[in-house]
Protein backbone atom coordinates (compact mmCIF):
# COMPACT_ATOMS: atom_id res chain seq x y z
CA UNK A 1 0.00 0.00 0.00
CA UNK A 2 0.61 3.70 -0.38
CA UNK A 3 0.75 5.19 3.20
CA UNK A 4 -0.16 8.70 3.36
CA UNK A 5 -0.34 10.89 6.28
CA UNK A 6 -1.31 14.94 6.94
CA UNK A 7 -1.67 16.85 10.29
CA UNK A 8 -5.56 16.57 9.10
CA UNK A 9 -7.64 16.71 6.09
CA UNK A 10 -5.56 19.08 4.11
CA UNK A 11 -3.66 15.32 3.01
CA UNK A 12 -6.65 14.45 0.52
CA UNK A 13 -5.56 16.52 -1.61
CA UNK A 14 -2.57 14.96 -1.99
CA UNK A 15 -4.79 11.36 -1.86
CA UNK A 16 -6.97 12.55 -4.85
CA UNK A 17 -4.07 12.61 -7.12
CA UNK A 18 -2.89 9.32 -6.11
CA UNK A 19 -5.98 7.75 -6.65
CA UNK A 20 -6.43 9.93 -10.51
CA UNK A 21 -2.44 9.30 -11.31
CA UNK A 22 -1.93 5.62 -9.77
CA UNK A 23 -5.37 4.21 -9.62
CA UNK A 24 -3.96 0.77 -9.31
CA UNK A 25 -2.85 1.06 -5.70
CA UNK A 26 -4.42 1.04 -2.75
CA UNK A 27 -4.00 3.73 -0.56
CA UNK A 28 -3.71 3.88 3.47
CA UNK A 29 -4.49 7.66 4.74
CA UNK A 30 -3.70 8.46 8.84
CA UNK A 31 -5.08 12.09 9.20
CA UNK A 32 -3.78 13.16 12.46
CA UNK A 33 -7.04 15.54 13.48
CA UNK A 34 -6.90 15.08 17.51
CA UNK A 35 -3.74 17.19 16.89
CA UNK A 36 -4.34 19.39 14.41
CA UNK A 37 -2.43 21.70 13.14
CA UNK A 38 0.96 20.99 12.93
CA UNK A 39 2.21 24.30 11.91
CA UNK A 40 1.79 25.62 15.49
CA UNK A 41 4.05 22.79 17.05
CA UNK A 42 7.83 23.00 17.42
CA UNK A 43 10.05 21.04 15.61
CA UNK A 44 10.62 18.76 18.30
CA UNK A 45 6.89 17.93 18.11
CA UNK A 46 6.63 17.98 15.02
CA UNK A 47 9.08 15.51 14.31
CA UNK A 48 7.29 13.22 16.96
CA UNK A 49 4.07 13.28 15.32
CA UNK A 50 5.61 12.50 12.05
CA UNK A 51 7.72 9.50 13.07
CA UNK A 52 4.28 8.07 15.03
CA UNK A 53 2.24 8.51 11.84
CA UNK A 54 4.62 6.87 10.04
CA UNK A 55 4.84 3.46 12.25
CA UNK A 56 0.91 3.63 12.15
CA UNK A 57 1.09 3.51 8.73
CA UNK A 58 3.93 1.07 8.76
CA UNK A 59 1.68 -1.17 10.86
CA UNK A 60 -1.34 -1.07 8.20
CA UNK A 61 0.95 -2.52 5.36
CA UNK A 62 2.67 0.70 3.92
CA UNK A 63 5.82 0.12 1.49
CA UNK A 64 6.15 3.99 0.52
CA UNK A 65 5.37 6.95 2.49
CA UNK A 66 4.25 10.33 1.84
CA UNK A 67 4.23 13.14 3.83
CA UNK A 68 1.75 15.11 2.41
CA UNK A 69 1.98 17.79 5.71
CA UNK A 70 4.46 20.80 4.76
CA UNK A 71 5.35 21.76 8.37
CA UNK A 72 6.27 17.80 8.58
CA UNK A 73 7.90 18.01 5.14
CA UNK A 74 9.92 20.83 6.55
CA UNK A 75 10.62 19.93 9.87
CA UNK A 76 10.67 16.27 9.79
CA UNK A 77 11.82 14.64 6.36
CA UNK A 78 15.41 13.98 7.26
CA UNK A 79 14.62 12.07 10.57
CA UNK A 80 12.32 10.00 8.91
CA UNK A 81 14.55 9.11 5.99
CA UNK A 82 17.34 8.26 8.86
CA UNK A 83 14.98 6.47 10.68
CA UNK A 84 13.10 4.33 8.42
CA UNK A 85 14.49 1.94 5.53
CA UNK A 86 11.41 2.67 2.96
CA UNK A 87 11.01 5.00 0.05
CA UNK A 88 9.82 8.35 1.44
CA UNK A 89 8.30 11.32 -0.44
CA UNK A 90 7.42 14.98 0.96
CA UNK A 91 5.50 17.88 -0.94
CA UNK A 92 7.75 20.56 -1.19
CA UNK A 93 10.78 19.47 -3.69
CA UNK A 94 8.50 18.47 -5.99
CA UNK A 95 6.60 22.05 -5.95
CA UNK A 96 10.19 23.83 -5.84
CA UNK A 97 10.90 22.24 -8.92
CA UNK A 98 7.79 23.05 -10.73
CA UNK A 99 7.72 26.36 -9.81
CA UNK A 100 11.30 26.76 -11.17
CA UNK A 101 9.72 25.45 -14.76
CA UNK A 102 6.94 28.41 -14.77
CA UNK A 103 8.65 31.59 -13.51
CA UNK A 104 9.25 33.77 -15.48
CA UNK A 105 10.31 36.81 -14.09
CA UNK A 106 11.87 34.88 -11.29
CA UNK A 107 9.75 36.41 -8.40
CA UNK A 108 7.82 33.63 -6.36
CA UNK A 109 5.40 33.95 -3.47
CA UNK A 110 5.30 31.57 -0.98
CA UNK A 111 2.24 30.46 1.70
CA UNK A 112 2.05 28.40 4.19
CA UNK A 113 2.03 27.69 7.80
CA UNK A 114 4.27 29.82 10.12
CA UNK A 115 6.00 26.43 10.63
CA UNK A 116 6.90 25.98 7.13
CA UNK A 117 7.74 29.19 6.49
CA UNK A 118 9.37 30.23 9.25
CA UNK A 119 11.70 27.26 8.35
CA UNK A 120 12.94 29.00 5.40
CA UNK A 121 13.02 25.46 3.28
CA UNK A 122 11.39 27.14 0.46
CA UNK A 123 13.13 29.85 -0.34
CA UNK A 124 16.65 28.29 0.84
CA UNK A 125 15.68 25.43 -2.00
CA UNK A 126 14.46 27.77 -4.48
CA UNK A 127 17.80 30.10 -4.52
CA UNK A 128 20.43 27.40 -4.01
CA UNK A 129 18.80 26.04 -7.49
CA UNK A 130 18.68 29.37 -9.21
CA UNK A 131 20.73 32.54 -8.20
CA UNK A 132 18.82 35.72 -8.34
CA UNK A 133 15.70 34.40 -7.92
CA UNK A 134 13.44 36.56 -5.43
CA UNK A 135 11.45 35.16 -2.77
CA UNK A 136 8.72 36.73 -1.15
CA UNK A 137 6.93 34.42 2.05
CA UNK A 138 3.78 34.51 3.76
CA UNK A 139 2.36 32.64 6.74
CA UNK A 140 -1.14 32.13 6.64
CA UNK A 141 -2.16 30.64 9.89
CA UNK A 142 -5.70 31.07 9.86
CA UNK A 143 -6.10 29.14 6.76
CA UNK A 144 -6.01 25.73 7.98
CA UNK A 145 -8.78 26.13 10.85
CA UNK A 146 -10.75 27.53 8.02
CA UNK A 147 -10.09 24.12 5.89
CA UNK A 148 -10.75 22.12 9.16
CA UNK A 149 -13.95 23.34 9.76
CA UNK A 150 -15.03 23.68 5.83
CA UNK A 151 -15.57 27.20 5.40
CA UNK A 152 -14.19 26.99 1.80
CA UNK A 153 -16.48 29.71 0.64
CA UNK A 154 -17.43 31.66 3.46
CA UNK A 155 -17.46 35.23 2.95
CA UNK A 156 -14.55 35.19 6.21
CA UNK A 157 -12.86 33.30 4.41
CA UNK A 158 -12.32 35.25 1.14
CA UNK A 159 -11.35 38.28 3.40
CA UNK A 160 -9.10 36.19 5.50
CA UNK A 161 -7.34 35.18 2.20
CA UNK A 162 -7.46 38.48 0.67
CA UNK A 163 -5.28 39.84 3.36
CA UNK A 164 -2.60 37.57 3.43
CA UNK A 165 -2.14 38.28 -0.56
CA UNK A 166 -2.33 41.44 -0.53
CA UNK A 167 1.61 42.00 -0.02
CA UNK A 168 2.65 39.50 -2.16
CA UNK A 169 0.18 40.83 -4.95
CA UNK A 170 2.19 44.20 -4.33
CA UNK A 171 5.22 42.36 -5.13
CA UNK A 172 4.28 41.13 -8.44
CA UNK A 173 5.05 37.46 -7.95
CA UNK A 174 4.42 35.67 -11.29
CA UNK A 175 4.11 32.12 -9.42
CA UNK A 176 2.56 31.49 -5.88
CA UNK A 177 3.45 28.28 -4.22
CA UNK A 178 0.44 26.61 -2.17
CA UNK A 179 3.12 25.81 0.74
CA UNK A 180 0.10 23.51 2.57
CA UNK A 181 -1.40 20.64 1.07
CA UNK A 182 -4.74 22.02 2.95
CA UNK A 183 -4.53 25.65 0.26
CA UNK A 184 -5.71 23.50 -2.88
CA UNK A 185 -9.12 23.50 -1.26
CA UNK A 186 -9.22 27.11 -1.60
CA UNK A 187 -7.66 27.21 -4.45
CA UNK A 188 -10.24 28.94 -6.26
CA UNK A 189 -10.10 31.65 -3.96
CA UNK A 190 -6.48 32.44 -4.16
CA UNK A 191 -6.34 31.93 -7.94
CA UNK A 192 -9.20 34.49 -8.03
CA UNK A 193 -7.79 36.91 -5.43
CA UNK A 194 -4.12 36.59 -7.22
CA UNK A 195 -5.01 37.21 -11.00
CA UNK A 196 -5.07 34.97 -14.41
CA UNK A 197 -1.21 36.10 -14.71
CA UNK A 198 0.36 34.62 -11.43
CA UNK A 199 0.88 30.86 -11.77
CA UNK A 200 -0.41 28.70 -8.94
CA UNK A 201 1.75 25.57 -7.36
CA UNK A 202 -0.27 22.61 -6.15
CA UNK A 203 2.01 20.63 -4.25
CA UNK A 204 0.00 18.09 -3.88
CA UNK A 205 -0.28 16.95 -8.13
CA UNK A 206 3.88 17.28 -8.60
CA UNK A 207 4.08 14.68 -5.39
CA UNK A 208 1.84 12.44 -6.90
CA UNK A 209 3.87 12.78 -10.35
CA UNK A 210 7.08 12.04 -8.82
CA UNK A 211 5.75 9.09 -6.87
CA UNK A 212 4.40 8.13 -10.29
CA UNK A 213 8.13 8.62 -11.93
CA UNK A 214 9.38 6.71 -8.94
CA UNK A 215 7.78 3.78 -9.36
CA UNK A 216 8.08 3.49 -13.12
CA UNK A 217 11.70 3.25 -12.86
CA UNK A 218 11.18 0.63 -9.74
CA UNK A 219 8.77 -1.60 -11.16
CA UNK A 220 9.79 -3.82 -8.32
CA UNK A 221 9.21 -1.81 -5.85
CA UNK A 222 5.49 -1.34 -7.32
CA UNK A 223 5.12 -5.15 -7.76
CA UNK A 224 5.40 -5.25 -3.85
CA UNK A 225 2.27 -2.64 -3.45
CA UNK A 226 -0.79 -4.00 -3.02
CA UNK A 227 -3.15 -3.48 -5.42
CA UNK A 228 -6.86 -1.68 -5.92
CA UNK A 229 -9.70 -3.56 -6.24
CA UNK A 230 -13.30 -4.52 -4.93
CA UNK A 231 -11.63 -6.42 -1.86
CA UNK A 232 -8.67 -4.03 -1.25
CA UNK A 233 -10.36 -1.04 -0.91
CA UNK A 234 -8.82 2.37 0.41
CA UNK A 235 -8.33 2.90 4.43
CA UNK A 236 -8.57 5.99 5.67
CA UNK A 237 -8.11 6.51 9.31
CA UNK A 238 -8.15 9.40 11.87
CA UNK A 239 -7.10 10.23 15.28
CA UNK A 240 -10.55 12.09 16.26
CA UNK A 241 -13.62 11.07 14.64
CA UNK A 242 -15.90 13.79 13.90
CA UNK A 243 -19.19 13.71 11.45
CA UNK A 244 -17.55 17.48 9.76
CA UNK A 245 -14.58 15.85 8.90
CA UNK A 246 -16.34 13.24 7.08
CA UNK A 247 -18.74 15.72 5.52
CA UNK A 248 -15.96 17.38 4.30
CA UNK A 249 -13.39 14.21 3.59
CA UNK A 250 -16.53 12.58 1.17
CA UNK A 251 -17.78 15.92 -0.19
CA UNK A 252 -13.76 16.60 -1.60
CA UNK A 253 -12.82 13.22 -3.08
CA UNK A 254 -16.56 13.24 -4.65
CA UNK A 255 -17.59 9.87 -2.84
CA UNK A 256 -18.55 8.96 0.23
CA UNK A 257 -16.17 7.25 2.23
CA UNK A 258 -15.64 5.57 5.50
CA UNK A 259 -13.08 6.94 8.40
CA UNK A 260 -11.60 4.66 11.16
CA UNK A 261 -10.78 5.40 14.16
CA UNK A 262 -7.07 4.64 14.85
C-alpha cells in the first residue's frame, strides 16, 4: 500500500491525485485531526508526530510513504529518511521544482504555515537552485482552521485570504506556491484573489507525479504494493472522529467514504 499521512484533512488533496495518477494502488491515509495543526508545534513535536504517523502507517501494510503535511515536510523529512528503511516522499521538492519550470520573471510567493515558512526550506531550496531568484513568504495561519472546519467559501474566508495576498500581490510574484497541502481546497479563492497572470503551485499533483516517476523506474518496488480492487479497498483513518470531517473528507474526493478510528 501507499501510506499517506497529513496533520488533518488538508492530506486528501494529496490522496486525490494518487488515486487519478496511480489508480492501481491502494492507498492507506492516517489524518492526524486530535492534533491538528501541525504548523503551530515546534520542531521537536513535530518531528514526533511525524515518526508516530509513520509506524501507524507502517503497521497497516505501507511500502512507501508520503508526507503530504508541509510543516512535517519541513521539519521532519530527514529524521524520517534516517529512521526508516522505505522509500519516502514529501511535498515541497517536488513544488520547488515546478515552480522553477513556470517563472518567469523569477519572483515567487510563498504560503504556508508559520511552521513551514518560518523554516525557510522554500526559499533556501528555491535560490540554491537558481541565483537571483526573489522570494517573497507569507504565513497564513488562519487558513487551515478555516479548511478544518469547511468554510471553503465563506465570505470570512475570502477576506481572510485576501489579506494575506495582498503583499505579495504588491510584489508582483508571477508564481505562488500553495506551501500547505490544505490551500488547494481554496484554491479557487487564491487563484481568483491573485489574478489569471500569477501561476499557482499545487504541491500536492507534482508529489503524486514524482511518486508516479518513482515507481516506473522501480517496477519492483510497485510489484510489492498491493493493489486496488473490490476487496482491497482504500483505508482511511483518523485520530478524532468527527461527522464534519467526514462531511468534508466525502464531499472533496466526490464519494462517500468511511473513516476509522485509529
Amino acid at each position: 500500500m501507499i501510506g499517506i499521512f497529513d496533520s488533518g484533512i488538508g492530506g486528501l488533496t494529496v490522496v486525490r491525485e494518487v488515486m487519478e495518477k496511480l489508480p492501481q494502488y491502494r492507498i492507506v491515509y492516517f489524518g492526524d485531526t486530535a492534533r491538528t495543526p501541525y504548523g503551530t508545534k515546534s520542531q521537536k513535536t513535530i518531528v514526533e508526530y511525524a515518526i508516530e504517523d509513520t509506524e501507524f502507517l507502517l503497521s497497516q501494510g505501507a511500502k512507501i510513504i508520503i508526507v503530504a503535511c508541509n510543516s512535517a515536510s519541513s521539519a521532519a523529512f530527514g529524521a524520517l529518511k534516517e529512521r526508516f528503511a522505505i522509500p519516502i516522499f514529501e511535498v515541497i521538492r517536488p513544488g520547488v521544482e515546478k515552480t522553477l519550470q513556470l517563472t518567469r520573471k523569477q519572483r515567487v510567493g510563498v504560503i504556508g504555515t508559520r511552521a513551514t515558512i518560518g523554516s525557510g526550506i522554500y526559499e533556501r531550496l528555491l535560490k540554491e537552485a537558481r541565483a537571483g531568484l526573489q522570494v517573497f513568504s507569507q504565513a497564513c495561519p488562519l487558513l487551515v482552521p478555516l479548511v478544518e472546519e469547511g468554510w471553503l467559501k465563506r465570505p470570512e474566508t475570502k477576506r481572510i485570504v485576501r489579506k494575506y495576498l495582498f503583499t505579495l500581490k504588491m510584489k508582483q510574484v508571477d508564481t505562488l506556491v500553495l506551501g500547505c497541502t490544505h490551500y488547494p481546497l481554496l484554491k479557487p479563492i487564491i487563484k481568483a484573489k491573485m489574478g489569471r497572470r500569477v501561476e499557482v503551485i499545487d504541491s500536492s499533483q507534482e508529489v503524486a507525479l514524482w511518486v508516479k516517476g518513482y515507481l516506473e523506474k522501480n517496477p519492483e518496488i510497485g510489484g510489492s504494493l498491493t493493489p486496488a480492487g473490490k476487496e482491497n479497498g482504500h483505508r482511511f483513518f483518523v485520530s478524532d472522529l468527527t461527522p464534519n470531517f467526514e462531511h468534508i473528507a466525502s464531499q472533496f474526493l466526490g464519494r462517500p467514504i468511511r473513516l476509522e478510528l485509529a
